[in-house]
PDB file of N, CA and C in Angstrom:
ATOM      1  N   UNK A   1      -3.025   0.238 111.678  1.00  0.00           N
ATOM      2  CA  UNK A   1      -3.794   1.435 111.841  1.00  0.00           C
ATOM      3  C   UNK A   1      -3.468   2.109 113.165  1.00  0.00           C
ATOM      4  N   UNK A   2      -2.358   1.900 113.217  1.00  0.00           N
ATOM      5  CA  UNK A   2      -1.732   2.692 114.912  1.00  0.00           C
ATOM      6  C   UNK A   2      -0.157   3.169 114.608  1.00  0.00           C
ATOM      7  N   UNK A   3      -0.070   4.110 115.312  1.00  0.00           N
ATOM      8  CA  UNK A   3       1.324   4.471 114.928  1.00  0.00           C
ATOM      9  C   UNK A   3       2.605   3.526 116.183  1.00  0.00           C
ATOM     10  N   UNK A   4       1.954   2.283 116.688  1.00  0.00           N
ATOM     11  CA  UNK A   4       2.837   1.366 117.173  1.00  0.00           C
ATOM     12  C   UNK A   4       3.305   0.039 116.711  1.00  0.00           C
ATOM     13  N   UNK A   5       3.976  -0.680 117.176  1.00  0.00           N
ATOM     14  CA  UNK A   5       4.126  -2.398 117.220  1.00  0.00           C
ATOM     15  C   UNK A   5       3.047  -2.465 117.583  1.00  0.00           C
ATOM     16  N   UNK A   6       2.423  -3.085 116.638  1.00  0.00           N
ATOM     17  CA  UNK A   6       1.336  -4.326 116.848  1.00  0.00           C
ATOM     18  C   UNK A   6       1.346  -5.716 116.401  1.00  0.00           C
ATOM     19  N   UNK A   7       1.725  -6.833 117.050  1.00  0.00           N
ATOM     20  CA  UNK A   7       1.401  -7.303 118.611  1.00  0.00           C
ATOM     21  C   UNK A   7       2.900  -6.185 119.578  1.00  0.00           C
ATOM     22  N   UNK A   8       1.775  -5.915 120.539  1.00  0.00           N
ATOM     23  CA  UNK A   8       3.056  -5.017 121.222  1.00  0.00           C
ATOM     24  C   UNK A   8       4.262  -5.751 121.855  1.00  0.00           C
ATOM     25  N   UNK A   9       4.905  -4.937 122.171  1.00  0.00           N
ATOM     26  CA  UNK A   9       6.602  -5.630 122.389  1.00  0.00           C
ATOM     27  C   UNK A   9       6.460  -6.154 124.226  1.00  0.00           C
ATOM     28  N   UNK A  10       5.376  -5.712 124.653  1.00  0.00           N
ATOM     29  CA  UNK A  10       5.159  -6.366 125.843  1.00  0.00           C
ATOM     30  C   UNK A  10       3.620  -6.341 126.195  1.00  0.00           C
ATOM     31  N   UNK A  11       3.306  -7.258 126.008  1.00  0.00           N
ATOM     32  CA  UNK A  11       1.934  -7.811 126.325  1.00  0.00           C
ATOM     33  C   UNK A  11       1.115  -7.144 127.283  1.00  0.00           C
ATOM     34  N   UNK A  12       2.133  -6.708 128.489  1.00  0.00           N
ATOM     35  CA  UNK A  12       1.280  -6.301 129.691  1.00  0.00           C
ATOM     36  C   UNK A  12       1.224  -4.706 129.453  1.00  0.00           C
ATOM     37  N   UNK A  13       1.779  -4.159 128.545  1.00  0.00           N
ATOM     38  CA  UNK A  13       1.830  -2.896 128.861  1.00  0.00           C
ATOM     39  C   UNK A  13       0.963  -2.251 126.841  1.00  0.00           C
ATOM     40  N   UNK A  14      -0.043  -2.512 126.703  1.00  0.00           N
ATOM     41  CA  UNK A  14      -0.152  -2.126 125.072  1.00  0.00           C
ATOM     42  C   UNK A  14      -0.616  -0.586 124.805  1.00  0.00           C
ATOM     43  N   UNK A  15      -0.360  -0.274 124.134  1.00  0.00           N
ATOM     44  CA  UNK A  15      -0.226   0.878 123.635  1.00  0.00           C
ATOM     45  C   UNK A  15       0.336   1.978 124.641  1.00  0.00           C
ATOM     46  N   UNK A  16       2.055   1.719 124.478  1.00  0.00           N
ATOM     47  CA  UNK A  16       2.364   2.530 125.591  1.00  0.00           C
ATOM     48  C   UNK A  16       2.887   4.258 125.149  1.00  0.00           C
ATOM     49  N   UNK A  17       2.645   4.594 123.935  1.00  0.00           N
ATOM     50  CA  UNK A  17       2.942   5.909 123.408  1.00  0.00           C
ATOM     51  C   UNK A  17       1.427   6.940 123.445  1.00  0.00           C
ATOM     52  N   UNK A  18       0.769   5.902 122.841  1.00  0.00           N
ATOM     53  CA  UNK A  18      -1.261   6.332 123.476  1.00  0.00           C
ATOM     54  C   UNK A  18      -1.341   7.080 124.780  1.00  0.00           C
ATOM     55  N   UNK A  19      -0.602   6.010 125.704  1.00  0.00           N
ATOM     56  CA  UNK A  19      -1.223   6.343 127.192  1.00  0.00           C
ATOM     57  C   UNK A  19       0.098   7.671 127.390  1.00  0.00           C
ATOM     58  N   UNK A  20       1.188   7.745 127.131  1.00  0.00           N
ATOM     59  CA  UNK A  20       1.960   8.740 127.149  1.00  0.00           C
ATOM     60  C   UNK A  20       1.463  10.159 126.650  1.00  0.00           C
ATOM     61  N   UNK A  21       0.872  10.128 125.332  1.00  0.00           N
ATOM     62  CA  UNK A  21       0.673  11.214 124.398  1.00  0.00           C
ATOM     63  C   UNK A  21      -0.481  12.043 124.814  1.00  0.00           C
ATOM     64  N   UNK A  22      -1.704  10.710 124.458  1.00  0.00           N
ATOM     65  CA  UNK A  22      -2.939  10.967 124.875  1.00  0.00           C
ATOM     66  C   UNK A  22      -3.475  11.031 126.414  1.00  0.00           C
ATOM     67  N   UNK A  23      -3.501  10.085 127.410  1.00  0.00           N
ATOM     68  CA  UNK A  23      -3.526   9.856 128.026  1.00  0.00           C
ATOM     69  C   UNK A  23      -2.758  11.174 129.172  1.00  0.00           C
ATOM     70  N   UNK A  24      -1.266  11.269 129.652  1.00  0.00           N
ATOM     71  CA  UNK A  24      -0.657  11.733 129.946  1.00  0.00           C
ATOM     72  C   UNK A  24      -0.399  13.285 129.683  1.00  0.00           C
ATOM     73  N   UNK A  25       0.246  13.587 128.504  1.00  0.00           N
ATOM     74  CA  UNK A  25       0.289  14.586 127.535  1.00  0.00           C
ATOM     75  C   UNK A  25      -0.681  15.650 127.014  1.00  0.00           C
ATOM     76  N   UNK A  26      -2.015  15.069 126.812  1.00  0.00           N
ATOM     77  CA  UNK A  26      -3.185  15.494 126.045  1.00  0.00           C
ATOM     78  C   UNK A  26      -2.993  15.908 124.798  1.00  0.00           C
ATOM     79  N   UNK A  27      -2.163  15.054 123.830  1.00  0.00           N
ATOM     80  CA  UNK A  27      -2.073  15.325 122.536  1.00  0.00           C
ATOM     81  C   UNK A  27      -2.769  14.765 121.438  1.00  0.00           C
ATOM     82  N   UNK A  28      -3.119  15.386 120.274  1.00  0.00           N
ATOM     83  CA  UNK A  28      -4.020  14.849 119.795  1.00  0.00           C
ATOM     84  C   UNK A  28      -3.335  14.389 118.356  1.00  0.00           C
ATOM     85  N   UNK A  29      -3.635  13.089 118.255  1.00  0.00           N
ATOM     86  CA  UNK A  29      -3.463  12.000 117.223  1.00  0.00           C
ATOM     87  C   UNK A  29      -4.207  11.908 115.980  1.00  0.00           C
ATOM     88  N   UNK A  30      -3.617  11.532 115.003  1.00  0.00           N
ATOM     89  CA  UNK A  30      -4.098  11.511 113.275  1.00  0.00           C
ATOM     90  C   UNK A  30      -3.806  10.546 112.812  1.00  0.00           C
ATOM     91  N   UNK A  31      -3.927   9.374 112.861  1.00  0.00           N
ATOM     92  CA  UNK A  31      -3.367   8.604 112.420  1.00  0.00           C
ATOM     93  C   UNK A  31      -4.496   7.366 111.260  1.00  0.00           C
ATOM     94  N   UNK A  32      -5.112   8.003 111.084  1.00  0.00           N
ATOM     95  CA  UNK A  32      -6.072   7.200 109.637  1.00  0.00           C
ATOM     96  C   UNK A  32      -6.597   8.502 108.598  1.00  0.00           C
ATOM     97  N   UNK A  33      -6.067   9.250 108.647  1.00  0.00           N
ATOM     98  CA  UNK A  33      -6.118  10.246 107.556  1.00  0.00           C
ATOM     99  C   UNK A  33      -5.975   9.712 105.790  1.00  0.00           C
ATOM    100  N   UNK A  34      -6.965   9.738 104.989  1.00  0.00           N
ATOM    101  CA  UNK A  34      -6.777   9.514 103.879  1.00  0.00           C
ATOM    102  C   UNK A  34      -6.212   9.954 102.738  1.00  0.00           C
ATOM    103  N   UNK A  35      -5.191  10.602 102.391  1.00  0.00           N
ATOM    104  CA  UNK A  35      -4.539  12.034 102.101  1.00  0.00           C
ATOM    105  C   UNK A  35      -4.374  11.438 100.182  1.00  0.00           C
ATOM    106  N   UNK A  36      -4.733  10.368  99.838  1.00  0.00           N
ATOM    107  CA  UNK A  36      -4.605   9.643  98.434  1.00  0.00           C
ATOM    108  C   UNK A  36      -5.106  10.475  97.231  1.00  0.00           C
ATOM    109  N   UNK A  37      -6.379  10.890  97.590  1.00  0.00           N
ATOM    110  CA  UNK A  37      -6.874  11.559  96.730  1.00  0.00           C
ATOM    111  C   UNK A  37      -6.167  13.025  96.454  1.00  0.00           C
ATOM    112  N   UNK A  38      -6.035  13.610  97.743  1.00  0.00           N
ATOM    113  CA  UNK A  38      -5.619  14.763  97.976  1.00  0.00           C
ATOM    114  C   UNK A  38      -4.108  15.164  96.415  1.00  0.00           C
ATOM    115  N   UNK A  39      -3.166  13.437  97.390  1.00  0.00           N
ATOM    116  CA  UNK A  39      -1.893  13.490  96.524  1.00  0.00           C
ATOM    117  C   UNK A  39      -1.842  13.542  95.093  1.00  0.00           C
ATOM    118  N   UNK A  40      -3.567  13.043  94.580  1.00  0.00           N
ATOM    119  CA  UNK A  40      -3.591  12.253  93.115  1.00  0.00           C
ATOM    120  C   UNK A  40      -4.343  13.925  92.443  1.00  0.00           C
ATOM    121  N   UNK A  41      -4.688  14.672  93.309  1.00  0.00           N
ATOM    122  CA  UNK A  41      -5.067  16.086  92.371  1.00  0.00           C
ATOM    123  C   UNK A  41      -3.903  17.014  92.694  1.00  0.00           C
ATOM    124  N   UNK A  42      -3.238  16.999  93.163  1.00  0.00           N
ATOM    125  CA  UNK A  42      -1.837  17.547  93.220  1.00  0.00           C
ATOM    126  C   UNK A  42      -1.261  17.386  92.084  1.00  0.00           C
ATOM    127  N   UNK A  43      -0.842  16.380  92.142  1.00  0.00           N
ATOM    128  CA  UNK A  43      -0.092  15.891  90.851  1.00  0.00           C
ATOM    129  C   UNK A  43      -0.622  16.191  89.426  1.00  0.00           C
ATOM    130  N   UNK A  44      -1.912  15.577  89.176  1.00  0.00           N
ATOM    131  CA  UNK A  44      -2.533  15.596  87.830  1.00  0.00           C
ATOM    132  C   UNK A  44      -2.576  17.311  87.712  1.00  0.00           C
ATOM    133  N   UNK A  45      -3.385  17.849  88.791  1.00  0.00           N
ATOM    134  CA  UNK A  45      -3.699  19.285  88.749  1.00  0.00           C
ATOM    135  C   UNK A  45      -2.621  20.304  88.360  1.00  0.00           C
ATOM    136  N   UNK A  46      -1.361  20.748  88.924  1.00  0.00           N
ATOM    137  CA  UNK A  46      -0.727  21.445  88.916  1.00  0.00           C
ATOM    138  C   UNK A  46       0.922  21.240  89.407  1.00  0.00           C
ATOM    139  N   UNK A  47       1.134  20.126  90.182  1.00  0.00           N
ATOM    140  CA  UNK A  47       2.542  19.551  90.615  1.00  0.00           C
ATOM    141  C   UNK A  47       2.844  20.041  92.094  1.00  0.00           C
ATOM    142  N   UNK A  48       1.925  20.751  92.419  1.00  0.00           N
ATOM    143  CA  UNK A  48       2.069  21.095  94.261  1.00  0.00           C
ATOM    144  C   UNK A  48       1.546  20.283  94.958  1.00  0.00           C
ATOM    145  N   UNK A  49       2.722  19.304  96.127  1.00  0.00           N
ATOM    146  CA  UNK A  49       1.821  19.115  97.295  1.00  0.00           C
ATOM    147  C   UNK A  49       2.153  19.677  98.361  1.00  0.00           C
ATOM    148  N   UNK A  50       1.810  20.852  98.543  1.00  0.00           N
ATOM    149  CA  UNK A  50       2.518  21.742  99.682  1.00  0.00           C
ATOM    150  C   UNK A  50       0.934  22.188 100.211  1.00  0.00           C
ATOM    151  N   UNK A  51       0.129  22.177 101.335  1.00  0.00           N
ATOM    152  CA  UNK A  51      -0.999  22.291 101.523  1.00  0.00           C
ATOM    153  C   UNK A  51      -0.985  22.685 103.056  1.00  0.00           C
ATOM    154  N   UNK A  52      -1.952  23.874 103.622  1.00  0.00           N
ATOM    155  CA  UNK A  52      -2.386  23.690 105.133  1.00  0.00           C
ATOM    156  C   UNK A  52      -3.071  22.665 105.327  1.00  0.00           C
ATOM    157  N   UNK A  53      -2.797  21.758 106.852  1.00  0.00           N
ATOM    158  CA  UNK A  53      -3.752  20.733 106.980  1.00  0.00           C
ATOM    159  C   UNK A  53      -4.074  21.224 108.118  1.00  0.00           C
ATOM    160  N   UNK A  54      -5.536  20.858 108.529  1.00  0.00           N
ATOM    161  CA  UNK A  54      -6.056  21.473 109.944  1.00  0.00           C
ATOM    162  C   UNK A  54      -7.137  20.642 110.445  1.00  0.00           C
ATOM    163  N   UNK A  55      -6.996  19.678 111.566  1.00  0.00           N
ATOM    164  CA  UNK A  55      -8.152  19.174 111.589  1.00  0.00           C
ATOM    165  C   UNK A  55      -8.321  19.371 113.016  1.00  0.00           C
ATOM    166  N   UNK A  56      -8.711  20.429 113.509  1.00  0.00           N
ATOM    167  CA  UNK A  56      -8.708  20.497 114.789  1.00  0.00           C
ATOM    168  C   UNK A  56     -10.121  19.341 115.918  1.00  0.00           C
ATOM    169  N   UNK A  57      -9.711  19.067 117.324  1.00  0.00           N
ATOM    170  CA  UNK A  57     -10.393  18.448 117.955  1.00  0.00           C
ATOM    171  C   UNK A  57     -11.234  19.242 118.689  1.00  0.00           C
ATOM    172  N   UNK A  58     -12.646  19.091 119.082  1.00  0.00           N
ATOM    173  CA  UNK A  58     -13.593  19.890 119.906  1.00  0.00           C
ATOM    174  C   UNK A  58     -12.761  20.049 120.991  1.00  0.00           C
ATOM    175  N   UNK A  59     -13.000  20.941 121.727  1.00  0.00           N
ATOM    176  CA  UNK A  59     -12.319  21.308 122.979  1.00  0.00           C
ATOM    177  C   UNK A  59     -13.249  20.394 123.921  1.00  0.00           C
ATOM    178  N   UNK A  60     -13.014  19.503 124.770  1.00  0.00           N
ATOM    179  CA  UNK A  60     -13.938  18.784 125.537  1.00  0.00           C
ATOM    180  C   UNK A  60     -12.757  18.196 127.017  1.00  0.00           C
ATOM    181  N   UNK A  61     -13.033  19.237 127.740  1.00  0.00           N
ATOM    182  CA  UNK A  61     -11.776  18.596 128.910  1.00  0.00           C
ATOM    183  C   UNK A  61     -12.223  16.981 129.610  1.00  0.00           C
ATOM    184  N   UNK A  62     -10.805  16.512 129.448  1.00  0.00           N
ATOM    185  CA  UNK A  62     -11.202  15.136 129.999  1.00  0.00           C
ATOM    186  C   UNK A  62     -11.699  14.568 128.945  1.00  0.00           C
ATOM    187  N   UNK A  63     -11.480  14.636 127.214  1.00  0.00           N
ATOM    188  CA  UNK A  63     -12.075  14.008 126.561  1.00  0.00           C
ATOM    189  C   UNK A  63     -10.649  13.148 125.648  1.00  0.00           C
ATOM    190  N   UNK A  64     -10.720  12.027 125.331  1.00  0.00           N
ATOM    191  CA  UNK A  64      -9.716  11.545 124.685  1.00  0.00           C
ATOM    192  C   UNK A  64     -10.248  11.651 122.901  1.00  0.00           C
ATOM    193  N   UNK A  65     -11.288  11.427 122.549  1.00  0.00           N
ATOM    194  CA  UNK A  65     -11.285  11.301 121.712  1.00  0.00           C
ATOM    195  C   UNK A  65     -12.814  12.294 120.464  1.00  0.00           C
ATOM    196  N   UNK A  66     -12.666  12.887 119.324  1.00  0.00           N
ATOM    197  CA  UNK A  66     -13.355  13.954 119.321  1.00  0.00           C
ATOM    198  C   UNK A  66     -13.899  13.786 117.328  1.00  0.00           C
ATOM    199  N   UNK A  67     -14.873  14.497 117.215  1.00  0.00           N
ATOM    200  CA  UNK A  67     -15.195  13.923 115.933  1.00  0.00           C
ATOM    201  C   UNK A  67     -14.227  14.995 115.191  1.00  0.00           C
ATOM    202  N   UNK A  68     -13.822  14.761 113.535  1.00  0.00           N
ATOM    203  CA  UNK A  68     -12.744  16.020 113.210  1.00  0.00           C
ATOM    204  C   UNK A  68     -13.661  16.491 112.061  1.00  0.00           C
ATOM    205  N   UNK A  69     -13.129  17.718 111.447  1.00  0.00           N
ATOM    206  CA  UNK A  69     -13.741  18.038 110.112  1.00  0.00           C
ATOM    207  C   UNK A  69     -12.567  18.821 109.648  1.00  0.00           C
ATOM    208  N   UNK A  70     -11.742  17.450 108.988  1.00  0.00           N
ATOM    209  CA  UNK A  70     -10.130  18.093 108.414  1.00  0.00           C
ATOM    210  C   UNK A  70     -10.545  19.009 106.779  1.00  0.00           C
ATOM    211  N   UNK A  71      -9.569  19.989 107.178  1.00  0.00           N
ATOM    212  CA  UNK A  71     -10.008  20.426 105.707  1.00  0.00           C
ATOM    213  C   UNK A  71      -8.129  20.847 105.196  1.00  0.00           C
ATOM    214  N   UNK A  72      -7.654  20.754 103.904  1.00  0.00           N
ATOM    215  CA  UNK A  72      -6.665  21.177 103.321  1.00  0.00           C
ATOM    216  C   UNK A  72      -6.518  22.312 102.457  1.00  0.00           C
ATOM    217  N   UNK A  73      -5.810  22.996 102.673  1.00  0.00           N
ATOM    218  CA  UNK A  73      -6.382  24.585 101.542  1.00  0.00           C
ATOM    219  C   UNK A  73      -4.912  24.458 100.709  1.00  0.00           C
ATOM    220  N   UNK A  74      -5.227  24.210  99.077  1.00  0.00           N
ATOM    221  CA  UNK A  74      -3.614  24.097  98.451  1.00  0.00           C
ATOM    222  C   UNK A  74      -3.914  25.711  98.324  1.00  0.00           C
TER     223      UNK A  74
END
């Protein structure tokens, strides 16, 4: 449930793309998105999975982490 090696490749240093991205960067991460259902009415529905995805983060400076309300528009 991380977009790294887990057990990390060096013990002393874990999650070193986190502290780069997030941390460093201020970029914001998606990485437990459930998109299954989404794929399974695509298919049955009409054969498109071509969709906007948007789940933007509250603006909160100094905040790492933010509640989302993703929505997809086919």
């Amino acid at each position: 449930m991380a977009i790294e090696v887990i057990p990390f490749e060096d013990p002393k240093l874990p999650l070193p793309f986190h502290m780069v991205a997030i941390r460093d960067m201020g970029l914001t991460l998606g990485e437990m998105f459930d998109l299954d259902e989404l794929a399974e009415d695509s298919a049955a529905r009409d054969g498109v999975y071509e969709c906007f995805f948007c789940a933007p983060a509250l603006k909160i400076t100094g905040g790492v982490g933010s509640p989302l309300n993703p929505l997809a528009v086919k």
